[in-house]
N, C-alpha and C. Protein backbone atom coordinates (compact mmCIF):
# COMPACT_ATOMS: atom_id res chain seq x y z
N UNK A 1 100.38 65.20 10.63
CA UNK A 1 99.28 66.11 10.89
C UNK A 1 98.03 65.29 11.17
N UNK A 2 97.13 65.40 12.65
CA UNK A 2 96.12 64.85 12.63
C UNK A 2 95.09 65.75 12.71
N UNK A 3 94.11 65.15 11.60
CA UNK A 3 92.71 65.71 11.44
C UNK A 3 91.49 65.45 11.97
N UNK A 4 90.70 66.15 12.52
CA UNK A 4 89.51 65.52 13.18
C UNK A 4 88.95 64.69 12.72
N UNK A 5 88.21 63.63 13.27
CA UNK A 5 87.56 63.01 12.37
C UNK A 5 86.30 62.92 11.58
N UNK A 6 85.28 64.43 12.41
CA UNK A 6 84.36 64.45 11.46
C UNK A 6 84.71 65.68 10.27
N UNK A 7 85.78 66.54 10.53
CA UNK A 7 86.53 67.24 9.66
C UNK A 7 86.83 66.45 8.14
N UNK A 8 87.03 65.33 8.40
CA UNK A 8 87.82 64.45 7.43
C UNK A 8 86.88 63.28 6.90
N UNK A 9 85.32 63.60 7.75
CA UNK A 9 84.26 62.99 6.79
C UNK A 9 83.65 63.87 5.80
N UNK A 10 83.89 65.06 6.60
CA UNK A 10 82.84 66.03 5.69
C UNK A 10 84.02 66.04 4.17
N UNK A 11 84.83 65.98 4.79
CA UNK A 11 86.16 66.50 3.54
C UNK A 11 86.02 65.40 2.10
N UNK A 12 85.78 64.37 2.69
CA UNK A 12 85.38 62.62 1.78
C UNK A 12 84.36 62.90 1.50
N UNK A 13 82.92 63.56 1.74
CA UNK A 13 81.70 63.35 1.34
C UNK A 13 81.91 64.26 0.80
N UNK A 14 82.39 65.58 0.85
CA UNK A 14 82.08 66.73 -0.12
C UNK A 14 82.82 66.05 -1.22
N UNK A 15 83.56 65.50 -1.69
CA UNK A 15 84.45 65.22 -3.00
C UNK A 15 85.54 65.97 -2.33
N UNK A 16 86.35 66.72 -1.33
CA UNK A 16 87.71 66.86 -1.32
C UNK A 16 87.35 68.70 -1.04
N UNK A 17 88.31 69.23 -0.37
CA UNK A 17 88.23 70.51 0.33
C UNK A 17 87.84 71.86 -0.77
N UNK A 18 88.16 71.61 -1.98
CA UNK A 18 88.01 72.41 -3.02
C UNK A 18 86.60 72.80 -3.62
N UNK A 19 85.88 71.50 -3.80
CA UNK A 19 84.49 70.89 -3.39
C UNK A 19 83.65 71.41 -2.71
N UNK A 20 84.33 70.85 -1.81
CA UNK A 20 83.54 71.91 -0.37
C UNK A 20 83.81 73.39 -0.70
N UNK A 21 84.93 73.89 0.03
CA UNK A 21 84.80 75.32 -0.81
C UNK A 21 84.09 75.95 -1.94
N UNK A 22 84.45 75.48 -2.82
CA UNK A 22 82.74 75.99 -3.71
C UNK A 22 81.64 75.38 -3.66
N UNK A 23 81.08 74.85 -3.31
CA UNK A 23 79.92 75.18 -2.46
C UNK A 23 79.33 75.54 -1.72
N UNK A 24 80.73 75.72 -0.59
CA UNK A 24 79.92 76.85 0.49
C UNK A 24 80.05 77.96 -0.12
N UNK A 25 80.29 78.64 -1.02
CA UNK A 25 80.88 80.09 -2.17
C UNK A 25 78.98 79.58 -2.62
N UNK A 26 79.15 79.29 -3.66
CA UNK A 26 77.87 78.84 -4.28
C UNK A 26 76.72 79.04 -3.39
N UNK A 27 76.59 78.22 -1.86
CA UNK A 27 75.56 78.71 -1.17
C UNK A 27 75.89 79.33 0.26
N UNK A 28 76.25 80.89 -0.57
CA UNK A 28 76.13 81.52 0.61
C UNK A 28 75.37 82.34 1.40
N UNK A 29 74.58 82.92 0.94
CA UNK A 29 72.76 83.09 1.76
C UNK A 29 72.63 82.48 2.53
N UNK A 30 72.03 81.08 1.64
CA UNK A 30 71.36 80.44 2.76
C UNK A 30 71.92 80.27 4.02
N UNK A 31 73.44 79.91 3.52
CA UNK A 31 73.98 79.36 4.89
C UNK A 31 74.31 80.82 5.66
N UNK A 32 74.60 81.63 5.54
CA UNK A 32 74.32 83.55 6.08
C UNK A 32 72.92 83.46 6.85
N UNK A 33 72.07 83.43 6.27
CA UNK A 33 70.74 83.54 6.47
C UNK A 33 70.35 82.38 7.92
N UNK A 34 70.58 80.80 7.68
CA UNK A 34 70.37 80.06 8.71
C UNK A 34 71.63 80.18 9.61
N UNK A 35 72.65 80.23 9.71
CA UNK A 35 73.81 80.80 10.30
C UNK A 35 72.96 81.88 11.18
N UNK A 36 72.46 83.01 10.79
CA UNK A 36 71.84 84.53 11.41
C UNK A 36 71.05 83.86 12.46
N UNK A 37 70.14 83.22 11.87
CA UNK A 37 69.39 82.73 12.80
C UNK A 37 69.19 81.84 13.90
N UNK A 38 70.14 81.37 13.44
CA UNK A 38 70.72 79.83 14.36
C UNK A 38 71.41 80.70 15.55
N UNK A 39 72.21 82.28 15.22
CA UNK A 39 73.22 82.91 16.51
C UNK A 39 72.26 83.74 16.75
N UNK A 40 71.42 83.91 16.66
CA UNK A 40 69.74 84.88 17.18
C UNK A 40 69.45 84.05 18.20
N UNK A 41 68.91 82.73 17.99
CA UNK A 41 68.12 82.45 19.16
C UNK A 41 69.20 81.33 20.01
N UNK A 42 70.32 81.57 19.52
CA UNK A 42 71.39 81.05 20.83
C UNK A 42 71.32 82.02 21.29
N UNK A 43 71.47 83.52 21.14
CA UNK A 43 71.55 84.40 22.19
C UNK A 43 70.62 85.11 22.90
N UNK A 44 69.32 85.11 22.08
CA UNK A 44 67.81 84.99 22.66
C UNK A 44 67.57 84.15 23.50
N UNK A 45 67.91 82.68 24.04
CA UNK A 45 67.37 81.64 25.13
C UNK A 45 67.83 82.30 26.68
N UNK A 46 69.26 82.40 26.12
CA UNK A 46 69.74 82.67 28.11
C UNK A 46 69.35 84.03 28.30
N UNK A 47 69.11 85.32 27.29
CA UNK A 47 69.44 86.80 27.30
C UNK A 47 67.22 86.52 27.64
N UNK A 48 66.61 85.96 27.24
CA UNK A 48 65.12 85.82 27.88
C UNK A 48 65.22 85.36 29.26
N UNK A 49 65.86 84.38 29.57
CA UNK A 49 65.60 83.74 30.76
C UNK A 49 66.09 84.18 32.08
N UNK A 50 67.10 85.48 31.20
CA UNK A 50 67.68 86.36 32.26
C UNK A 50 66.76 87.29 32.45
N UNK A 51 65.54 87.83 32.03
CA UNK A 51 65.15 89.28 31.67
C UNK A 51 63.56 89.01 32.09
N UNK A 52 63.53 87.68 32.09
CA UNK A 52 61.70 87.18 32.51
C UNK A 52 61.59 86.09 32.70
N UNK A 53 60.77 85.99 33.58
CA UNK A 53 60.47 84.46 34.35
C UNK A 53 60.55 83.48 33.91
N UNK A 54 60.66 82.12 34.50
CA UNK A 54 60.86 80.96 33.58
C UNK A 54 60.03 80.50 32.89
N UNK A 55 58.57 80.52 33.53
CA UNK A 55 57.38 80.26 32.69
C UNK A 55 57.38 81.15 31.47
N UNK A 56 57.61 82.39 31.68
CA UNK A 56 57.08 83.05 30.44
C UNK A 56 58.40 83.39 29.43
N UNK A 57 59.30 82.81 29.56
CA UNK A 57 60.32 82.30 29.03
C UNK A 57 60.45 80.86 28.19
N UNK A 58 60.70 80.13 28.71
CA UNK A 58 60.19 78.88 28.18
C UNK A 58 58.89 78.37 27.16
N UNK A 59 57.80 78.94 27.78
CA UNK A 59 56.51 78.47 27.27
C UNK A 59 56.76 78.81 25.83
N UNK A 60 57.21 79.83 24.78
CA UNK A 60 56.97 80.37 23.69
C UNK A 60 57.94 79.71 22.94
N UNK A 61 59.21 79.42 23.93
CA UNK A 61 60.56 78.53 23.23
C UNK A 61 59.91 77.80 22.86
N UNK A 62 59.55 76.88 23.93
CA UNK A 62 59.06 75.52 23.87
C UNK A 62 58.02 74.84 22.32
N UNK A 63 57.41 76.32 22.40
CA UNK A 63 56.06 75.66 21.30
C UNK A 63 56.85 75.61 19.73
N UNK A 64 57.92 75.51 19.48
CA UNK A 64 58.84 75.59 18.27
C UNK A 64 57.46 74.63 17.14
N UNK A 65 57.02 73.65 17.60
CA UNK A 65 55.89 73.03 16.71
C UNK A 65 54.38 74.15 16.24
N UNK A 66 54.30 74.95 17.05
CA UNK A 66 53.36 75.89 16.82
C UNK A 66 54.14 77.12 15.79
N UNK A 67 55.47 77.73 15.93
CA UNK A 67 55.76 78.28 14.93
C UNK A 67 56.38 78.12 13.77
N UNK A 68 56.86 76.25 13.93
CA UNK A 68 57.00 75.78 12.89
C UNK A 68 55.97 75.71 11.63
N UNK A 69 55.11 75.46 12.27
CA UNK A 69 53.56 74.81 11.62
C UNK A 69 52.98 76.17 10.95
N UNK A 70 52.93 76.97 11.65
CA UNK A 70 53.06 78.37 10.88
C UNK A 70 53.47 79.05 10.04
N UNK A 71 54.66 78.84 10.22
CA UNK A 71 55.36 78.76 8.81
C UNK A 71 55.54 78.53 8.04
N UNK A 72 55.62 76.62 8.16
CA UNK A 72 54.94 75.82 7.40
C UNK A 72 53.97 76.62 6.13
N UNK A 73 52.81 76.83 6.65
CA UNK A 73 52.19 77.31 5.42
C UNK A 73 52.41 78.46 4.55
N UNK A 74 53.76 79.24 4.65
CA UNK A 74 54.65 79.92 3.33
C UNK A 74 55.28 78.64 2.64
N UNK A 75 55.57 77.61 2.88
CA UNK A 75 56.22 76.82 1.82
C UNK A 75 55.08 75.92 1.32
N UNK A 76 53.80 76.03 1.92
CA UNK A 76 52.94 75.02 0.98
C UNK A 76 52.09 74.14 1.56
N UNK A 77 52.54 73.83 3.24
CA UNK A 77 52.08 72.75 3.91
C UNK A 77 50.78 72.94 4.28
N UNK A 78 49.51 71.94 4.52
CA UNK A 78 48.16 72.10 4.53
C UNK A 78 48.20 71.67 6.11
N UNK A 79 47.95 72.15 7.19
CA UNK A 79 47.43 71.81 7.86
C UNK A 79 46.11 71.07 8.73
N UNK A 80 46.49 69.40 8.59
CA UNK A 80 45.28 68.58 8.68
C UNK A 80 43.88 69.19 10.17
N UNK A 81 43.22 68.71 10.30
CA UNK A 81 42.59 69.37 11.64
C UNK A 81 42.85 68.81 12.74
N UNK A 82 43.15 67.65 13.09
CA UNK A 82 44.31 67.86 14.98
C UNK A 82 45.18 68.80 14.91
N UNK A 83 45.98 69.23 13.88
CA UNK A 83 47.25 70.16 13.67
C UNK A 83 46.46 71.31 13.83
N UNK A 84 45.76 71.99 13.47
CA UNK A 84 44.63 73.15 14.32
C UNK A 84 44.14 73.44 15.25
N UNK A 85 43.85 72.08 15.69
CA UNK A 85 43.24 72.05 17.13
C UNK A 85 44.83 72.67 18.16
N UNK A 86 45.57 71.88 17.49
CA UNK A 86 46.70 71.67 18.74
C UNK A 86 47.14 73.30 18.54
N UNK A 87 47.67 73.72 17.77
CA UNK A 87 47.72 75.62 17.23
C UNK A 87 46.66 76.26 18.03
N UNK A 88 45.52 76.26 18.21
CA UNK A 88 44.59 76.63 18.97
C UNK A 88 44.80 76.46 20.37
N UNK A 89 44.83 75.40 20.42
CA UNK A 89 45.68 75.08 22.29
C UNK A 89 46.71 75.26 22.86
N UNK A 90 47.82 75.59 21.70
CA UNK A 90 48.79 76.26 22.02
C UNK A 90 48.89 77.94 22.55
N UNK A 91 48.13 78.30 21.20
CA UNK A 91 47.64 79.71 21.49
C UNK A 91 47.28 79.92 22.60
N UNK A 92 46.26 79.68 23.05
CA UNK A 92 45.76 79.10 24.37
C UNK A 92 46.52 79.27 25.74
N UNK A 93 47.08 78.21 25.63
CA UNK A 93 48.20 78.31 26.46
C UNK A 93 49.42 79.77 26.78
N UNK A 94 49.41 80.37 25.43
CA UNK A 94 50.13 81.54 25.61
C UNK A 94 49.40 82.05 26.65
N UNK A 95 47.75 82.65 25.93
CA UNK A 95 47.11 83.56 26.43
C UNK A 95 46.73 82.96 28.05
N UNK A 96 46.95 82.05 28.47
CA UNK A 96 47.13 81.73 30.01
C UNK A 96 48.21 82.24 30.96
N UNK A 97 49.33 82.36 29.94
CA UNK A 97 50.35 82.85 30.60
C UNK A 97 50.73 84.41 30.29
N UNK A 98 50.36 84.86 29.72
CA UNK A 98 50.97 86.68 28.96
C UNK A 98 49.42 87.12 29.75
N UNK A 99 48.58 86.66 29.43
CA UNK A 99 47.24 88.00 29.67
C UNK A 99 47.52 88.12 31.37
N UNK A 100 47.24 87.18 32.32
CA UNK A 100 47.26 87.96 33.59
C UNK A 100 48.89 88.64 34.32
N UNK A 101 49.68 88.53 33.26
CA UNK A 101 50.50 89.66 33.62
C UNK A 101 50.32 90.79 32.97
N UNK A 102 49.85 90.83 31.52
CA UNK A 102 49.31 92.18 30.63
C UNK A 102 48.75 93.02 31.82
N UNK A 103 47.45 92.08 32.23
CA UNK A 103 46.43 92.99 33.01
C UNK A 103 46.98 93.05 34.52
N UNK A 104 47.54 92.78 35.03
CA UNK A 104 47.83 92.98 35.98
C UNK A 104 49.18 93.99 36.34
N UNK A 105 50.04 94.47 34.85
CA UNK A 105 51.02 94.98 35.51
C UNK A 105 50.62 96.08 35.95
N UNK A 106 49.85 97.01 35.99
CA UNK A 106 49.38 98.27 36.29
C UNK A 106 49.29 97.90 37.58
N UNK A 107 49.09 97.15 38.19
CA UNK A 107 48.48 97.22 39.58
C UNK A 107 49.66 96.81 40.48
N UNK A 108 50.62 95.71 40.05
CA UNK A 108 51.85 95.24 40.73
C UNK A 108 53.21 95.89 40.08
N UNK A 109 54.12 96.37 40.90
CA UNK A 109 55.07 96.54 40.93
C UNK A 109 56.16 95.74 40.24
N UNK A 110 56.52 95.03 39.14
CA UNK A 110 57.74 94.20 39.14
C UNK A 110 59.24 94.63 39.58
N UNK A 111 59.96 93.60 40.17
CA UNK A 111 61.15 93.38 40.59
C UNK A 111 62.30 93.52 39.61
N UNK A 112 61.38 92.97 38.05
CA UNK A 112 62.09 93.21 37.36
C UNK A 112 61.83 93.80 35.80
N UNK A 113 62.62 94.99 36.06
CA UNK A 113 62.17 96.20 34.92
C UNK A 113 61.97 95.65 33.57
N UNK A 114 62.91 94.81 33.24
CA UNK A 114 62.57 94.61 31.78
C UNK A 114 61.63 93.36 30.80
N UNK A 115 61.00 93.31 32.09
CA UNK A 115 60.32 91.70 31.91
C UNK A 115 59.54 91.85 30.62
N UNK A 116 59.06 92.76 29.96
CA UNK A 116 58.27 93.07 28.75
C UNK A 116 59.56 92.85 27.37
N UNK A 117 60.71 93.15 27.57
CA UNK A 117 61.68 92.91 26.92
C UNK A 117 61.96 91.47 26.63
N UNK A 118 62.00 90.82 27.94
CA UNK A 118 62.13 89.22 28.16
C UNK A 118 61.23 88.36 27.74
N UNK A 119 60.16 88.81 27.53
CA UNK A 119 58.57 88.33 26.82
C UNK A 119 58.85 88.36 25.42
N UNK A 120 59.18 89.43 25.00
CA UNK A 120 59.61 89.63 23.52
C UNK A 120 60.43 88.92 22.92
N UNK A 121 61.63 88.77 23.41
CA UNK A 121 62.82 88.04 23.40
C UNK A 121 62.23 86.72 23.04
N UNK A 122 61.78 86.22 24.10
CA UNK A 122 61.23 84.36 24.16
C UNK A 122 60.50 84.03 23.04
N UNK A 123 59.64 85.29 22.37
CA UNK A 123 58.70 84.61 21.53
C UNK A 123 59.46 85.13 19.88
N UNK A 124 60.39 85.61 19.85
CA UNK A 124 61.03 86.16 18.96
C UNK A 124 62.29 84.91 18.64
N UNK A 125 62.76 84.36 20.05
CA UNK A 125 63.31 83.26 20.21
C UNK A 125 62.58 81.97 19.61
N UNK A 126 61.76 82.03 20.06
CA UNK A 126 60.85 80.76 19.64
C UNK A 126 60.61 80.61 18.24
N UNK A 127 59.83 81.65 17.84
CA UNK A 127 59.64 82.19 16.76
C UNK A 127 61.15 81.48 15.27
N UNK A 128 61.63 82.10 16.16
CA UNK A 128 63.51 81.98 15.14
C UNK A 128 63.66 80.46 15.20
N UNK A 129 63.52 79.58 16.46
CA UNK A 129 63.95 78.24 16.05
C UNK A 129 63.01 77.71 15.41
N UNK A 130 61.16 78.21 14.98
CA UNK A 130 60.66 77.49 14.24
C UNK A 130 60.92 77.61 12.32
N UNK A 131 61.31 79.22 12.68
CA UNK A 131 61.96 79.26 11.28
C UNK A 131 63.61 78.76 10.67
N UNK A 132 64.16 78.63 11.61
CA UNK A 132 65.29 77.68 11.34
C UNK A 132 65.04 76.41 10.73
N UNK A 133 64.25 75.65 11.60
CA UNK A 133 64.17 74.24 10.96
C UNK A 133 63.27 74.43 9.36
N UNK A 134 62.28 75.58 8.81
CA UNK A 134 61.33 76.13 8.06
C UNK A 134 62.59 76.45 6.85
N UNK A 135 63.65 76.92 7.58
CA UNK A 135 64.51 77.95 6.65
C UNK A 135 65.50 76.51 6.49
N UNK A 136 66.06 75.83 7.04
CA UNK A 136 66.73 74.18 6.34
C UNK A 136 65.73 73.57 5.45
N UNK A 137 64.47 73.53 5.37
CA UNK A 137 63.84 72.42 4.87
C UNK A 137 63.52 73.67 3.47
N UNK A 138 63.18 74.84 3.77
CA UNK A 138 63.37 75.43 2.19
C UNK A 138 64.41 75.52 1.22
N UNK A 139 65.40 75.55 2.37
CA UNK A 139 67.10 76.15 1.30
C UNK A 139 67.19 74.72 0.61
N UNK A 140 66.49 73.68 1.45
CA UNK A 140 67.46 72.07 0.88
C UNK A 140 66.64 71.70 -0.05
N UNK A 141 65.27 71.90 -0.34
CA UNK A 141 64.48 71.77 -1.15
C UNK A 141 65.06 72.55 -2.51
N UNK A 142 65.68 73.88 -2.33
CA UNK A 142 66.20 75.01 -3.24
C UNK A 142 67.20 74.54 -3.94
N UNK A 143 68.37 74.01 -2.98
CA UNK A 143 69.98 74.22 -3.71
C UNK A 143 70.71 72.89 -2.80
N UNK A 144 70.14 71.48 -3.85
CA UNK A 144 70.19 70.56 -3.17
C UNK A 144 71.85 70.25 -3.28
């Protein structure tokens, strides 16, 4: 019988399959919980990029440091002042890209109906991978 081989590291580092098994029993939330979220914004990236433009798709993924940092401060973290500035310029940057389609959809027609859906999506996306890495660094702090 051959076993994978990172199958058969994890199997050695946990202490042996039994091991492992109760612990993933032991922590099962968390791993439910980052699991949820981790298959949220795998299916949020392509299901945005299908539904609204690439810019306004991307841009909200992208800033994962802006909703990390956000988050950040439910577990405690102080944000120094470049780390503000840059949150501010990020923001920024949204509002460069969302406001002149806000204000402008009344007047133009889109091609494509659900682009307000696809907006949502991206920043809900984004949003989720900054709390993923937010939601590993709490659980491991929790239930080492």
């Amino acid at each position: 019988m051959c076993m994978d081989s990172s199958l058969w590291n994890i199997n050695v580092q946990a202490g042996g399959i039994r091991t492992l098994l109760s612990r993933i029993r032991s922590h099962s939330r968390p791993l439910f919980l980052i699991g949820a979220v981790s298959s949220m914004t795998s299916i949020g990236f392509p299901l945005s990029l299908q539904l609204t433009g690439l810019a306004e798709a991307l841009l909200p993924i992208s800033l994962l440091p802006l909703w990390g940092s956000l988050m950040g401060r439910f577990l405690g973290d102080e944000l120094p002042l470049h780390m503000k500035l840059v949150v501010l310029g990020a923001l920024c940057s949204i509002a460069v890209i969302f406001l002149p389609v806000i204000y402008l959809s009344g007047d133009n027609e889109f091609d494509r109906p659900n682009w307000l859906m696809g907006d949502v999506i991206a920043v809900l996306t984004g949003i989720g991978f900054g709390g993923y890495s937010n939601a590993v660094r709490y659980f491991s702090l929790r239930h080492p």
